[in-house]
Protein backbone atom coordinates (compact mmCIF):
# COMPACT_ATOMS: atom_id res chain seq x y z
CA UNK A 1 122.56 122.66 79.51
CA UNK A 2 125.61 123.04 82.13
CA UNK A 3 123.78 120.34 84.50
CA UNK A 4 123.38 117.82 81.49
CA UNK A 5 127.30 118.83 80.78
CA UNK A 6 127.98 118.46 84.95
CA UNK A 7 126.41 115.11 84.85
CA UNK A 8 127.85 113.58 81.69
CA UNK A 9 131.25 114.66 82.47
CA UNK A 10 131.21 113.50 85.84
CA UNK A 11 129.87 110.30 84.71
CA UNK A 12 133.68 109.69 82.97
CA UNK A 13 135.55 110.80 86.02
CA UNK A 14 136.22 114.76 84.65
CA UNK A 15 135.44 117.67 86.64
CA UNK A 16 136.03 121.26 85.95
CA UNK A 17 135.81 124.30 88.39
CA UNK A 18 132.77 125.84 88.19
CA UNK A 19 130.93 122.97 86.82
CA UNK A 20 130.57 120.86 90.22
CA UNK A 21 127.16 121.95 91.10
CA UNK A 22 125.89 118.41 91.36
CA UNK A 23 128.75 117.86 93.74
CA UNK A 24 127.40 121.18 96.32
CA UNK A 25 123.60 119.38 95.78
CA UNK A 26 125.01 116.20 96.73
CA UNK A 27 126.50 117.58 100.22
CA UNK A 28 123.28 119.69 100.88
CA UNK A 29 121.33 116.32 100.53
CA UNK A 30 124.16 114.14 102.69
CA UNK A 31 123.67 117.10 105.09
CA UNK A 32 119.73 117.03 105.07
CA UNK A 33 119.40 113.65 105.64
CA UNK A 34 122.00 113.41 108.58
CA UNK A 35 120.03 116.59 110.19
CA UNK A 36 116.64 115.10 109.79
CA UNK A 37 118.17 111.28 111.66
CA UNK A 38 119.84 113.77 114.64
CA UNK A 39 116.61 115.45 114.83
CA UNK A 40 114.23 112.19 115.23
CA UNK A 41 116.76 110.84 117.46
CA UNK A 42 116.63 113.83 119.32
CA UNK A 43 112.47 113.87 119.93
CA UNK A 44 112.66 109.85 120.99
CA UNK A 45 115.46 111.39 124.00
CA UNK A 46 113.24 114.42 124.80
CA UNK A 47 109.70 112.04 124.65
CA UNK A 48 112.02 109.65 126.90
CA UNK A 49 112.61 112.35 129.51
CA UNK A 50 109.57 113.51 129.25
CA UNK A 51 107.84 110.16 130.31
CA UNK A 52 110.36 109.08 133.19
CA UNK A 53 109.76 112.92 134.86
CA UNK A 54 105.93 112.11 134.63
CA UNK A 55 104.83 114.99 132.69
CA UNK A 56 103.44 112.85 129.97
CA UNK A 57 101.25 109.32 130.24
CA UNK A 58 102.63 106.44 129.32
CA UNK A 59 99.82 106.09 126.62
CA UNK A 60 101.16 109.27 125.04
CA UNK A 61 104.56 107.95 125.63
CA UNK A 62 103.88 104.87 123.45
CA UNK A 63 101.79 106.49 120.88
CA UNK A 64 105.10 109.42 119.86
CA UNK A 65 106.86 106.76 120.64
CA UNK A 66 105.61 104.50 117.71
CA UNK A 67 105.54 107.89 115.72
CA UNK A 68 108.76 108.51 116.00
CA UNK A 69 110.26 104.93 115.87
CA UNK A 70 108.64 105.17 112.33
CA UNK A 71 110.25 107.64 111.39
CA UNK A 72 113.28 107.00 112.63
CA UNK A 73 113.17 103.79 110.35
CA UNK A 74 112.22 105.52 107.51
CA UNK A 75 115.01 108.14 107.93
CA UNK A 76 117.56 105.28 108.00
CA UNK A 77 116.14 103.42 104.90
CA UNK A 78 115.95 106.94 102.95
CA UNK A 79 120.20 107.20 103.83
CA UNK A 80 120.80 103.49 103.48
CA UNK A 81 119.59 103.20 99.67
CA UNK A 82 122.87 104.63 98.49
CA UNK A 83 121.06 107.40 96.18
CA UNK A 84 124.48 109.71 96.11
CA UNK A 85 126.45 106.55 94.47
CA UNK A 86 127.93 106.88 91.35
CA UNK A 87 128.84 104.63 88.62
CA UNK A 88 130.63 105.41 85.50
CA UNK A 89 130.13 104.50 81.66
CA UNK A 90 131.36 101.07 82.19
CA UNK A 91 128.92 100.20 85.52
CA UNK A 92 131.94 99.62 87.58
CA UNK A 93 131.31 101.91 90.96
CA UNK A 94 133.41 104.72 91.73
């Protein structure tokens, strides 16, 4: 009941203390999503280093590699599609 109220009053531009739990979701999915695009950004470095101080083959370079390009691509689509913007009753975007 309070998360149908949360989103139907948000949806008009009110918000009341106590009643912006959609708002603490939102930043906990912002925050997921930046984590998980650091993290796959931070595996392409460390496969990187790996391969130029020859303690992996360049076949197993190429193969994370296209792993975690993939990934990396998906990760970026996931944040680009604008999921956490809002519209209100009219369709005009806030």
């Amino acid at each position: 009941m309070f998360i149908f109220d949360d989103i139907l009053l948000r949806s008009i531009g009110f918000s009341f203390p106590g009643l912006d739990l959609l708002w603490v979701f939102e930043q906990m999915r912002d925050f997921a999503y930046k984590e998980m695009h650091d993290q796959i950004k931070d595996k392409i470095k460390e496969n990187r280093m790996l391969y130029e101080l020859g303690e992996m083959t360049s076949v197993e370079y190429f193969k994370m590699n296209n792993i975690l390009t993939r990934q990396l691509k998906l990760a970026e689509r996931a944040k680009s599609m604008n999921i956490g913007q809002k519209t209100d009753l009219l369709g005009n975007e806030a």
